[in-house]
C-alpha atoms as a PDB file:
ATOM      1  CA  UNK A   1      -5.780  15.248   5.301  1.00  0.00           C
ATOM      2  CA  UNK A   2      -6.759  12.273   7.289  1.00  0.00           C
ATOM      3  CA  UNK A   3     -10.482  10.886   7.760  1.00  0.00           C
ATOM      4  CA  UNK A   4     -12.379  10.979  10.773  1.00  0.00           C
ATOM      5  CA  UNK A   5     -12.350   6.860  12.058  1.00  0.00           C
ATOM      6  CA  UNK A   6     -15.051   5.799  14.631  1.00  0.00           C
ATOM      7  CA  UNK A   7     -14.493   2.387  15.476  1.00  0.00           C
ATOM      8  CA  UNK A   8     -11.923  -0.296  16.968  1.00  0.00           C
ATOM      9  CA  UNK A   9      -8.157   1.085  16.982  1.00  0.00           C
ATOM     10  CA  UNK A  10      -6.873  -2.469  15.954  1.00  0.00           C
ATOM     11  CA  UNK A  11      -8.626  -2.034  12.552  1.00  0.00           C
ATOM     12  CA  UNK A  12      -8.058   1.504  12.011  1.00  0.00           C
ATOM     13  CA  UNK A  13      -4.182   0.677  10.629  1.00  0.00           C
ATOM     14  CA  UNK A  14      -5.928  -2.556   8.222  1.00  0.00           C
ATOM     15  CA  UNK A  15      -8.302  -0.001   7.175  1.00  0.00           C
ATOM     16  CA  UNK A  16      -6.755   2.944   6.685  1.00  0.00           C
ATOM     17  CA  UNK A  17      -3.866   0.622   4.335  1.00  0.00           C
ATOM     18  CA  UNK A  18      -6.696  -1.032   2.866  1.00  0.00           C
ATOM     19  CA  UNK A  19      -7.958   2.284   1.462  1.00  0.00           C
ATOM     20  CA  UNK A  20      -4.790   3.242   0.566  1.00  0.00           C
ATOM     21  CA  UNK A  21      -4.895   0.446  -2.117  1.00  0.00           C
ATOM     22  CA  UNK A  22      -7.298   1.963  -3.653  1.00  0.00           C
ATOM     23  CA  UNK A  23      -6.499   4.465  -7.116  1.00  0.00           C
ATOM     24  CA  UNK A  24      -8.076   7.147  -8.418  1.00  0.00           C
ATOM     25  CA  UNK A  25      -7.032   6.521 -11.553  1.00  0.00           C
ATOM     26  CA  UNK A  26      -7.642  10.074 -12.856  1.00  0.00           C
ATOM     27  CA  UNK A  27      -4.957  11.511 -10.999  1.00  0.00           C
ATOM     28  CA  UNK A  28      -2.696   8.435 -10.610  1.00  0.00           C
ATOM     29  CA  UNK A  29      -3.014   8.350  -6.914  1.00  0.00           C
ATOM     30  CA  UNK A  30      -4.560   6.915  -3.727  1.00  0.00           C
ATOM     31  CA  UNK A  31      -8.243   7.636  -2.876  1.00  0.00           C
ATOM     32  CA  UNK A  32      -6.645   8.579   0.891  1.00  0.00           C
ATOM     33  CA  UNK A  33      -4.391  11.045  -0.348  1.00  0.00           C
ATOM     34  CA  UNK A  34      -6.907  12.626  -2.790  1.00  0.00           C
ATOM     35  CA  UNK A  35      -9.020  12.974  -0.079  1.00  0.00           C
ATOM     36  CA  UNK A  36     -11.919  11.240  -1.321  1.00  0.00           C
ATOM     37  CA  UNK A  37     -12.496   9.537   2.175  1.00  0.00           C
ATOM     38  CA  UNK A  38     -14.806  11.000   4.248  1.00  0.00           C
ATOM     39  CA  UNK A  39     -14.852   9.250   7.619  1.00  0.00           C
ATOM     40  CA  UNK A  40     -15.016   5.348   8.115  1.00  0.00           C
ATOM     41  CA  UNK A  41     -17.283   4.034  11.332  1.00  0.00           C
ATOM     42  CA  UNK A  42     -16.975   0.320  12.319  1.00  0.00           C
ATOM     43  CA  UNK A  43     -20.150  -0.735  13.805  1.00  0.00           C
ATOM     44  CA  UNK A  44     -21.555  -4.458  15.524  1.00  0.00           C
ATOM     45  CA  UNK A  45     -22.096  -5.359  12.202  1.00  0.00           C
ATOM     46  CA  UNK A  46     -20.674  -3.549   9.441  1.00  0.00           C
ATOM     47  CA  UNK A  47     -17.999  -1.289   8.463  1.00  0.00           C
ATOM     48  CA  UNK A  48     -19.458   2.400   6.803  1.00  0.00           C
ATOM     49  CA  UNK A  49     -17.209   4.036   4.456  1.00  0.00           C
ATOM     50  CA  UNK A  50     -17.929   7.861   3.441  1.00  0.00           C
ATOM     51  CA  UNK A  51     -16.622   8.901  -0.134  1.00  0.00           C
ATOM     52  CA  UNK A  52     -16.927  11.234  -2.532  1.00  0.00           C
ATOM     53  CA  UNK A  53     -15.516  12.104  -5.981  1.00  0.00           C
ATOM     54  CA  UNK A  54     -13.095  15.544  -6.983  1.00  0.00           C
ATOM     55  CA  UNK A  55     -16.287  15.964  -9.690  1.00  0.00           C
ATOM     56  CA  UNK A  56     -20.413  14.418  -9.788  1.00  0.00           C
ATOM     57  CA  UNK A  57     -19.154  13.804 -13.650  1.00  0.00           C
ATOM     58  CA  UNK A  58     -16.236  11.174 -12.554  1.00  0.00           C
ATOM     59  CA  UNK A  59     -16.490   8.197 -14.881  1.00  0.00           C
ATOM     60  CA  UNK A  60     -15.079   6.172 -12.597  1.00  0.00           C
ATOM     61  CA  UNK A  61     -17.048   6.408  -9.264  1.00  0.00           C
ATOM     62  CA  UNK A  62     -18.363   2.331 -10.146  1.00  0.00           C
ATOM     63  CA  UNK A  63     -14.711   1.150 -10.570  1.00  0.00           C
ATOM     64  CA  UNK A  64     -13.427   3.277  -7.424  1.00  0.00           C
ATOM     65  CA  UNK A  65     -16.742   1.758  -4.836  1.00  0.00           C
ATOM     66  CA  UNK A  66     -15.803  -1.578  -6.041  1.00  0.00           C
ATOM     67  CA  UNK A  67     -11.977  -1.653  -5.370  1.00  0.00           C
ATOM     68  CA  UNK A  68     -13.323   0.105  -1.620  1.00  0.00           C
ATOM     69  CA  UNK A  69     -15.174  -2.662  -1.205  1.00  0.00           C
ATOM     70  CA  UNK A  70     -12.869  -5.710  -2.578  1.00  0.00           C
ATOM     71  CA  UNK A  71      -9.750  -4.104  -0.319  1.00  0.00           C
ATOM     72  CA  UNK A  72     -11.721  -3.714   3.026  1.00  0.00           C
ATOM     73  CA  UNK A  73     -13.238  -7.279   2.762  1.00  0.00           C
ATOM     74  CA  UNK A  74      -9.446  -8.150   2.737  1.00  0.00           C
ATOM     75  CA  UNK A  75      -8.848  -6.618   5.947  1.00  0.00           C
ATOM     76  CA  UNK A  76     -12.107  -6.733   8.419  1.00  0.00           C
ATOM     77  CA  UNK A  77     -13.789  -9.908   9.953  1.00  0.00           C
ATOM     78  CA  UNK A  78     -15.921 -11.608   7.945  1.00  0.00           C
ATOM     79  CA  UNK A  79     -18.917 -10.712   9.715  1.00  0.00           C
ATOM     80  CA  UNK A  80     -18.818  -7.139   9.463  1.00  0.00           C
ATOM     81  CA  UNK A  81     -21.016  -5.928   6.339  1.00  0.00           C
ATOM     82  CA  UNK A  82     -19.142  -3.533   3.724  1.00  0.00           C
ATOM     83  CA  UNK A  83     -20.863   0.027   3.457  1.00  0.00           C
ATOM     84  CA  UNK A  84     -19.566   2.298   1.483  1.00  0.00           C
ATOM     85  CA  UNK A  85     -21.968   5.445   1.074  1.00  0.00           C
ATOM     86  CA  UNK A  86     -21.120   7.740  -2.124  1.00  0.00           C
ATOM     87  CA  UNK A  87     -21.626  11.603  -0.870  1.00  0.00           C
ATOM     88  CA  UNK A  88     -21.266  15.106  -2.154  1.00  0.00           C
ATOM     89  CA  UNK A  89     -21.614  17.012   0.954  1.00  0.00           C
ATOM     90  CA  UNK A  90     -19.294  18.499   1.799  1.00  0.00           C
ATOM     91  CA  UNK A  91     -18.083  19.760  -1.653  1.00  0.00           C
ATOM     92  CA  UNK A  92     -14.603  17.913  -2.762  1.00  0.00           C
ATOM     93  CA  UNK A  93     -11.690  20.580  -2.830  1.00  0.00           C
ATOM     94  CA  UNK A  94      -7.865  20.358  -2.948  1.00  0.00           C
ATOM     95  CA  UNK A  95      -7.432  21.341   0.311  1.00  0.00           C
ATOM     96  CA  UNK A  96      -8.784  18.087   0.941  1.00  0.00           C
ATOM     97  CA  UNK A  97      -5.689  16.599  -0.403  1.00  0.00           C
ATOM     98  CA  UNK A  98      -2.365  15.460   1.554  1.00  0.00           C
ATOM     99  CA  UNK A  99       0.812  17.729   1.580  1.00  0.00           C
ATOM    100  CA  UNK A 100       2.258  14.255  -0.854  1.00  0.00           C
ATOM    101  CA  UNK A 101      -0.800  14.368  -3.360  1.00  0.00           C
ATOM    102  CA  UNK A 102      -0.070  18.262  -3.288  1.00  0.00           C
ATOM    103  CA  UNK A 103       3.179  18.044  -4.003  1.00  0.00           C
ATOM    104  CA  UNK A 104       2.653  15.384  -6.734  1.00  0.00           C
ATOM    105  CA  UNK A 105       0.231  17.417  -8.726  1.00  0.00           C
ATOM    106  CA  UNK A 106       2.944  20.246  -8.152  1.00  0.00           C
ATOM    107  CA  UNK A 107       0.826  22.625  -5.913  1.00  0.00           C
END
């Protein structure tokens, strides 16, 4: 499943990769494929990144925000503020994931 993306098309691909780069490292794959990526929406002045996590008891939600955060100020102008908003609305659920991460897990 992809992410809703409200902003300029030339950053959606640098985004998109940029969150791609980033592991869940409870399942062993990419936050994107997971479906842990809500929607991102590039703004005047910053870029606002909707996650969430497959459980509220994920030990790793600190690690996962961080590596969001040190891939997208990689990719988007300097000037644009990094956002990224931890959410549990809607609920997480495998149908959230790609057909890859569903075939991975062996669904």
């Amino acid at each position: 499943m992809t992410f809703p993306y409200q902003g300029p098309e030339d950053l959606r691909q640098p985004v998109t990769a940029a969150l791609s780069r980033v592991a869940d490292p409870e399942v062993s794959m990419n936050i994107v494929d997971v479906g842990l990526v809500y929607g991102v929406d590039v703004e005047a002045d910053r870029v606002h990144v909707l996650i969430t996590m497959t459980s509220a008891a994920c030990p790793v939600v600190d690690l996962i925000i961080e590596d969001v955060e040190l891939e997208l100020d990689k990719v988007v102008p300097a000037h644009l503020k990094i956002c990224v908003e931890l959410v549990w609305q809607p609920p997480w659920t495998p149908d959230r994931m790609s057909a890859d991460a569903k075939r991975f897990m062996g669904w």
